[in-house]
Protein backbone atom coordinates (compact mmCIF):
# COMPACT_ATOMS: atom_id res chain seq x y z
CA UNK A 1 -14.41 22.24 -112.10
CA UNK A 2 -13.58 21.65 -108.51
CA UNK A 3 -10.24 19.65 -108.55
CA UNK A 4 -8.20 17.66 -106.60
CA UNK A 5 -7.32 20.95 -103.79
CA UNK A 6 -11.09 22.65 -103.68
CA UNK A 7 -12.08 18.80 -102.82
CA UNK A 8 -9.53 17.96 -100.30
CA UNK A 9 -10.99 21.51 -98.97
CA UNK A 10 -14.67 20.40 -99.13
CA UNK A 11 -13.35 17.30 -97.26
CA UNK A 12 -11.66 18.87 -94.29
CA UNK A 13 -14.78 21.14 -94.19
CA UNK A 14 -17.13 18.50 -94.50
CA UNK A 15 -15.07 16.26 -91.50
CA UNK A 16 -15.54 19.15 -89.03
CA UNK A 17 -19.56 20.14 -89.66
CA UNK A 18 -20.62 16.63 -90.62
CA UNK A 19 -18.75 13.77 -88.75
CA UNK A 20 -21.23 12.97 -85.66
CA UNK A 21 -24.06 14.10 -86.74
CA UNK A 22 -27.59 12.19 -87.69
CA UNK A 23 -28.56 12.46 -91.11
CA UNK A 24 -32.72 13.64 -91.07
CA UNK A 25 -33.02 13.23 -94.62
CA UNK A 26 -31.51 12.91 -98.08
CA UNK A 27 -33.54 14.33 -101.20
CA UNK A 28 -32.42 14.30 -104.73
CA UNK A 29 -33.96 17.23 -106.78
CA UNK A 30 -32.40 16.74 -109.90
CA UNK A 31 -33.57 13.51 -111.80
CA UNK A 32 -30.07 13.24 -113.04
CA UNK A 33 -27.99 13.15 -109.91
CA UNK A 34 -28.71 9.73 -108.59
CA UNK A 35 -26.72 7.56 -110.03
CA UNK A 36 -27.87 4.55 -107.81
CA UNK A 37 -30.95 3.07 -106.84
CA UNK A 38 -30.31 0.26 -104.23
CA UNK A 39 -30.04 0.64 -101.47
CA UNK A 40 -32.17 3.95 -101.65
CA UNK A 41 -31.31 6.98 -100.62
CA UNK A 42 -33.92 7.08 -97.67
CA UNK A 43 -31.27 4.04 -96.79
CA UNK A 44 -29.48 7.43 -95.54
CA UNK A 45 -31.96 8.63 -92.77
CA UNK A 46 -31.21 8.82 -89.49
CA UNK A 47 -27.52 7.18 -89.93
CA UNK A 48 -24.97 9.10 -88.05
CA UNK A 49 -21.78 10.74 -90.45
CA UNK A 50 -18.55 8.90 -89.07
CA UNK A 51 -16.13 9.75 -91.70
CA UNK A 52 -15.56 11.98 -94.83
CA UNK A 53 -12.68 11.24 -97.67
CA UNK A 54 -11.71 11.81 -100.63
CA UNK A 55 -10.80 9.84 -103.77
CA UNK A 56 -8.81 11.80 -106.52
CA UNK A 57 -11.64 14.29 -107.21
CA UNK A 58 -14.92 12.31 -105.12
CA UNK A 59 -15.88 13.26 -102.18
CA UNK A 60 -17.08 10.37 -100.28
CA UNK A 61 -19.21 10.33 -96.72
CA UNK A 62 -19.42 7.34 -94.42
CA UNK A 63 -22.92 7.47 -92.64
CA UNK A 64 -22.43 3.55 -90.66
CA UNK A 65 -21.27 2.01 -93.20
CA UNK A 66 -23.12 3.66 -95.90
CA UNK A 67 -21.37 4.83 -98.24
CA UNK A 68 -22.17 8.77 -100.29
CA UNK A 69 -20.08 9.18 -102.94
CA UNK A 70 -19.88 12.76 -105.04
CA UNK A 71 -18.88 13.83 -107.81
CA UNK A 72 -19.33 17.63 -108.49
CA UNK A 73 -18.49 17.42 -112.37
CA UNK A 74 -17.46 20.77 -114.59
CA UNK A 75 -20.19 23.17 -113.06
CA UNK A 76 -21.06 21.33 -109.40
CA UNK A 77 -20.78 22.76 -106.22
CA UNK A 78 -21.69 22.38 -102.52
CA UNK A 79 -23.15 24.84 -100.43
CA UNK A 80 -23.04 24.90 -96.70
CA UNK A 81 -26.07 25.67 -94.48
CA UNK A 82 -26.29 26.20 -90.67
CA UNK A 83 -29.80 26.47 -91.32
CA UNK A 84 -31.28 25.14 -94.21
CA UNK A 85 -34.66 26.26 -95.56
CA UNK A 86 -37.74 25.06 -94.34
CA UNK A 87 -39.70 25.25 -97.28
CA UNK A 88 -38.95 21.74 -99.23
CA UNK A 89 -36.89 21.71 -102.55
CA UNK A 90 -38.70 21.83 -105.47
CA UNK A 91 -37.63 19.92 -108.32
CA UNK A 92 -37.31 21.60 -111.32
CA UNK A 93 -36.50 24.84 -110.18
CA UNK A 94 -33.27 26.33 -110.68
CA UNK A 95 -29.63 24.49 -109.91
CA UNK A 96 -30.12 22.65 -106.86
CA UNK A 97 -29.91 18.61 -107.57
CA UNK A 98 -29.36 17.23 -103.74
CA UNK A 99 -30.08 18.19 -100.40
CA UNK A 100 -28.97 16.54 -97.36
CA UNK A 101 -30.47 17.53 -93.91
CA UNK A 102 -28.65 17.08 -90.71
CA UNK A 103 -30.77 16.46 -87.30
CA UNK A 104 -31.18 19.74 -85.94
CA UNK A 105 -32.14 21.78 -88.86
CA UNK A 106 -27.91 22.27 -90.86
CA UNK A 107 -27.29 20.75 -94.07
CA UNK A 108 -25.62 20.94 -97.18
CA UNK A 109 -27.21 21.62 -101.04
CA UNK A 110 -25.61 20.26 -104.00
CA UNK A 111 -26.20 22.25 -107.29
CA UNK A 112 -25.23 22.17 -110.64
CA UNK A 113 -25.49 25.53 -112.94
CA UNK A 114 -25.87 25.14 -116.93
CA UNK A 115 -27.74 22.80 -118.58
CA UNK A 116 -25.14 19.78 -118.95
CA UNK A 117 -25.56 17.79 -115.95
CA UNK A 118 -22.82 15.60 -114.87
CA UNK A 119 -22.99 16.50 -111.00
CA UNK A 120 -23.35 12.45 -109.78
CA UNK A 121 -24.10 10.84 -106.34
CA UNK A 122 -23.82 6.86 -105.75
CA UNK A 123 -25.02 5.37 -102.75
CA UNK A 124 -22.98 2.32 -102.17
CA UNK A 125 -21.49 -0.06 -99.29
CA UNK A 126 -18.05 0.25 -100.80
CA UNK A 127 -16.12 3.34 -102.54
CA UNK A 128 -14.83 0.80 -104.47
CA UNK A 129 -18.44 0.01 -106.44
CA UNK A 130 -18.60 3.53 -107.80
CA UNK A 131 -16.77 3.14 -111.18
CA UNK A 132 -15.21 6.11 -111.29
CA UNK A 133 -13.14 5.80 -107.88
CA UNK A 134 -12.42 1.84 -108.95
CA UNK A 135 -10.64 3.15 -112.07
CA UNK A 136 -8.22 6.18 -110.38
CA UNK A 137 -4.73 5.77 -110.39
CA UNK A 138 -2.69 6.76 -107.21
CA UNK A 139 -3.11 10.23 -105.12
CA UNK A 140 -0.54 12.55 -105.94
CA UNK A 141 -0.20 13.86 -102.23
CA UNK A 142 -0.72 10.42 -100.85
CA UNK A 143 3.23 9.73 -98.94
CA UNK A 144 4.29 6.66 -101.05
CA UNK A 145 3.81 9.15 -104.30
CA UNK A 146 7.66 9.54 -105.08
CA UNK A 147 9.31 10.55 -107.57
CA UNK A 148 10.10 6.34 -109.08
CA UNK A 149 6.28 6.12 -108.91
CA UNK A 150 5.47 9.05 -110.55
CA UNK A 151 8.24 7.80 -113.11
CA UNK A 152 6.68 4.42 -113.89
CA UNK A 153 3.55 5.76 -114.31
CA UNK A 154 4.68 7.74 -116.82
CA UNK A 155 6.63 5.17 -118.56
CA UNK A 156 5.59 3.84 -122.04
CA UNK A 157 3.12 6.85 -122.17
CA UNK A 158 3.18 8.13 -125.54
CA UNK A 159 0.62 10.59 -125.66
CA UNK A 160 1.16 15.21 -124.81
CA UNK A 161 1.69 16.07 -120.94
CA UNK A 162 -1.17 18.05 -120.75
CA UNK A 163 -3.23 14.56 -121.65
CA UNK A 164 -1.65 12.43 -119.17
CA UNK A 165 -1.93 14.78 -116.15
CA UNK A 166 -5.37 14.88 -117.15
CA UNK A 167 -6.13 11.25 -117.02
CA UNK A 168 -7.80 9.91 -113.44
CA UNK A 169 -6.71 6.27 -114.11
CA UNK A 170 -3.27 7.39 -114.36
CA UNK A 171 -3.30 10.49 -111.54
CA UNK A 172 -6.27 10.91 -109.41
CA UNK A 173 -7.76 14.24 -108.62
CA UNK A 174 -5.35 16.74 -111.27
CA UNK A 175 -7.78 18.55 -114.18
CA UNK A 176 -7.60 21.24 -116.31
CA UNK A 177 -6.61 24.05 -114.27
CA UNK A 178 -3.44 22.78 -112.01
CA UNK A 179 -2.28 20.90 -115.13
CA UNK A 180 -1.97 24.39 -116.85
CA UNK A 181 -0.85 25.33 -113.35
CA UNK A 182 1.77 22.52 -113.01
CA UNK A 183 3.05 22.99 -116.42
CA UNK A 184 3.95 26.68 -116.23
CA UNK A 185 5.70 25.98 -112.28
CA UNK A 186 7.68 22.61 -114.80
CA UNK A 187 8.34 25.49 -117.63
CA UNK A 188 7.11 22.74 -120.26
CA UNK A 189 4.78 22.75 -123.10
CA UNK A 190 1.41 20.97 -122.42
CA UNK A 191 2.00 19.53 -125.49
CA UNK A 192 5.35 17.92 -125.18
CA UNK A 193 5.24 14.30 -125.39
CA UNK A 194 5.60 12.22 -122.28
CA UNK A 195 8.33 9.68 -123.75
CA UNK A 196 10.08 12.48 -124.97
CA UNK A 197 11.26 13.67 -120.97
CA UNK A 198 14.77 13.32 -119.98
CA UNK A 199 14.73 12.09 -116.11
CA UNK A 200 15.63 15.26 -115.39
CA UNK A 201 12.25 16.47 -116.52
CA UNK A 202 10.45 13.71 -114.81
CA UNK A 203 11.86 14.91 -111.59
CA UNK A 204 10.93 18.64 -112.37
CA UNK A 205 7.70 17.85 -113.48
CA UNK A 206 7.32 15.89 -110.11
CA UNK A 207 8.33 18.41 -108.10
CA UNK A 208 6.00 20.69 -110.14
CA UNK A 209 3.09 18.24 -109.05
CA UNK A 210 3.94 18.09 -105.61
CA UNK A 211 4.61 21.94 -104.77
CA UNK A 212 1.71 23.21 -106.86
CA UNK A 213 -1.11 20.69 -105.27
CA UNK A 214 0.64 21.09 -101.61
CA UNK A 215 0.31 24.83 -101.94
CA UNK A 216 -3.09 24.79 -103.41
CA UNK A 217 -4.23 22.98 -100.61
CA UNK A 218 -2.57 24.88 -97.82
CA UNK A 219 -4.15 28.01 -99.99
CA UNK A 220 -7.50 26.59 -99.23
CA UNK A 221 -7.10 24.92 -95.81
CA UNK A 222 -9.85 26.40 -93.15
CA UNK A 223 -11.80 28.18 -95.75
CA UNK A 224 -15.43 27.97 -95.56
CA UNK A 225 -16.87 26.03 -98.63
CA UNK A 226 -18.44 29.27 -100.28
CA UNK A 227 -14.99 30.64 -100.61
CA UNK A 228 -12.91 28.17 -102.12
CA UNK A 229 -13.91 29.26 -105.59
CA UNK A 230 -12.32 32.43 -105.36
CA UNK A 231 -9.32 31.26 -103.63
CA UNK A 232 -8.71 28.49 -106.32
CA UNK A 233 -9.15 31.60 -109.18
CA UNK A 234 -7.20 33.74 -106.73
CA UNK A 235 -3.93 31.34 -107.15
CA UNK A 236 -3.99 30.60 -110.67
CA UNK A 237 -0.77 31.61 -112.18
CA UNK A 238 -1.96 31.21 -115.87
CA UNK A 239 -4.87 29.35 -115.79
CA UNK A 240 -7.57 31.64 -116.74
CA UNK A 241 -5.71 34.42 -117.14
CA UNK A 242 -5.26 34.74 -120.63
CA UNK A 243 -4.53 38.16 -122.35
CA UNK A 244 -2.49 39.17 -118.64
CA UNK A 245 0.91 38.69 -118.03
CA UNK A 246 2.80 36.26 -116.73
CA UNK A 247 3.33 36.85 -113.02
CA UNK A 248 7.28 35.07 -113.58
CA UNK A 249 8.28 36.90 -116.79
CA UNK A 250 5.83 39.36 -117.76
CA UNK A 251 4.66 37.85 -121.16
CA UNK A 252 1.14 37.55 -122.34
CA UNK A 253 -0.29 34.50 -120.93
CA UNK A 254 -2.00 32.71 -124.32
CA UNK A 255 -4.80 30.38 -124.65
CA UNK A 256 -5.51 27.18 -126.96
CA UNK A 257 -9.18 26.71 -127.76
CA UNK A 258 -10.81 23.35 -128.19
CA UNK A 259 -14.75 21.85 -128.60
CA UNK A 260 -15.38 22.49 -124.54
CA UNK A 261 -12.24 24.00 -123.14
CA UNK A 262 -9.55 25.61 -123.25
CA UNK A 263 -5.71 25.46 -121.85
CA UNK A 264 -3.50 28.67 -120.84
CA UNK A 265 0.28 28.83 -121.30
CA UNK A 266 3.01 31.36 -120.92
CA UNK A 267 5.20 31.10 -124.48
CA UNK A 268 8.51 32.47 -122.86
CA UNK A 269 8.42 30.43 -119.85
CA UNK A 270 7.14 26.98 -121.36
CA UNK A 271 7.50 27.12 -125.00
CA UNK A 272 11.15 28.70 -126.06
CA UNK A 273 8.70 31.62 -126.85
CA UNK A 274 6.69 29.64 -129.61
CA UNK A 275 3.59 30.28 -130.13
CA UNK A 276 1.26 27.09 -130.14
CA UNK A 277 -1.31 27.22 -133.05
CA UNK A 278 -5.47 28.16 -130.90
CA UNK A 279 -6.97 25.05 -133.43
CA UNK A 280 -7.95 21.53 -131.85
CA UNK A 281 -5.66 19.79 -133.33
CA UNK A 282 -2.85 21.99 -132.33
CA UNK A 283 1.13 20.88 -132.23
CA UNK A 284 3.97 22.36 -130.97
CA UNK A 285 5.12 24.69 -134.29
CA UNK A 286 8.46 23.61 -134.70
């Protein structure tokens, strides 16, 4: 899943190839992408792109004042074309759900593999409309994110770290991967509880947020949007990695299994070299 880095990547790349350019035409393939009907998405045609941002994990792209907001889900993705195919998209086939032509023959396909579709595009005349931006908490790179923010956020949480890093209405834009990622850099267990932190582990674990998203991004910054998937696996410390060892101490990175993912964890650095029990309802064995 494309997280809060890969996006902010997407967005720089999208800023240089889309802002000032007329939009020919915008088709959705997939049934399921649309998440909006009105206006249409022939609203879209012939506007001119004057601004891409992001929102925690959304991509959004300002065409005067119209408003395309994306989400690319678990399994999305958006591929760059200087020259898109002529031939028109055919619905149905294969895993492309949207395609977006720019004047002059460039564009951009959005496609979803597997057969869960969550990939989602809202056509709105505010961000704000699309539920899922409404609901995100702050930006975790945004310059008033210090460390007595990130510390009342967390207050009266009383659920595992791993969970609240997780959560867009409390962070915006951090998922499964850089919270195993963030956790390893903190040397915490993902399933230590949040009230349980000293403030001495709130202001590791917001360092850990900081450093690992700033670098992440600076990782991906200038890349072309095909290859930000294998920069993002590239970086991973532990994420993904299970069964290798642990580029800091050498231990065998570990995994915890649930119903549709998974988390990775190094047991020397993060867990006082306990082993947390691979079963959904795993705790900390104490």
């Amino acid at each position: 899943m494309p997280e809060l880095p890969e996006v902010e990547a997407l967005r720089d790349f999208l800023a240089t190839h889309l802002v000032g350019h007329r939009i020919a035409r915008a088709q959705p393939v997939a049934i399921s992408v649309l998440k909006t009907y009105d206006p249409p998405l022939t609203a879209l045609d012939g506007r001119t792109v004057t601004g891409v941002e992001r929102y925690g994990k959304f991509l959004d792209l300002d065409a005067d004042g119209l408003h395309l907001a994306l989400h690319l889900a678990r399994a999305g993705w958006l591929r760059w074309h200087d020259a898109l195919p002529t031939a028109p998209p055919r619905p149905g086939k294969g895993p492309l759900a949207l395609r977006v032509a720019l004047e002059g023959g460039a564009g951009f396909d959005l496609t979803e593999a597997g057969t869960r579709k969550s990939l989602a595009a809202y056509l709105v005349h505010d961000p704000q409309e699309v539920p899922g931006i409404a609901r995100l908490g702050p930006d975790p790179l945004a310059p008033d994110f210090d460390r007595d923010r990130f510390a009342g956020l967390l207050a009266g949480e009383r659920r595992q770290l791993k969970g609240a890093l997780r959560d867009q209405s409390l962070i915006a834009g951090i998922g499964n991967a850089y919270s195993d990622e963030i956790l390893h850099v903190a040397r915490m267990s993902p399933f230590k509880q949040v009230d349980r932190l000293t403030d001495d582990e709130i202001s590791t674990l917001y360092e850990a947020v900081r450093a690992t998203l700033t670098d992440a991004v600076e990782r991906s910054r200038g890349l072309a949007a095909g290859r930000l998937k294998a920069e993002k696996k590239s970086g991973m410390r532990v994420h993904g990695r299970t069964g290798e060892p642990c580029p800091v101490c050498g231990d065998t990175v570990r995994e915890v299994s649930f119903a549709d993912s998974s988390l990775q964890y190094c047991a020397t650095c993060q867990t006082g070299g306990k082993i947390l029990a691979d079963r959904r309802m795993s705790k900390l064995l104490k």
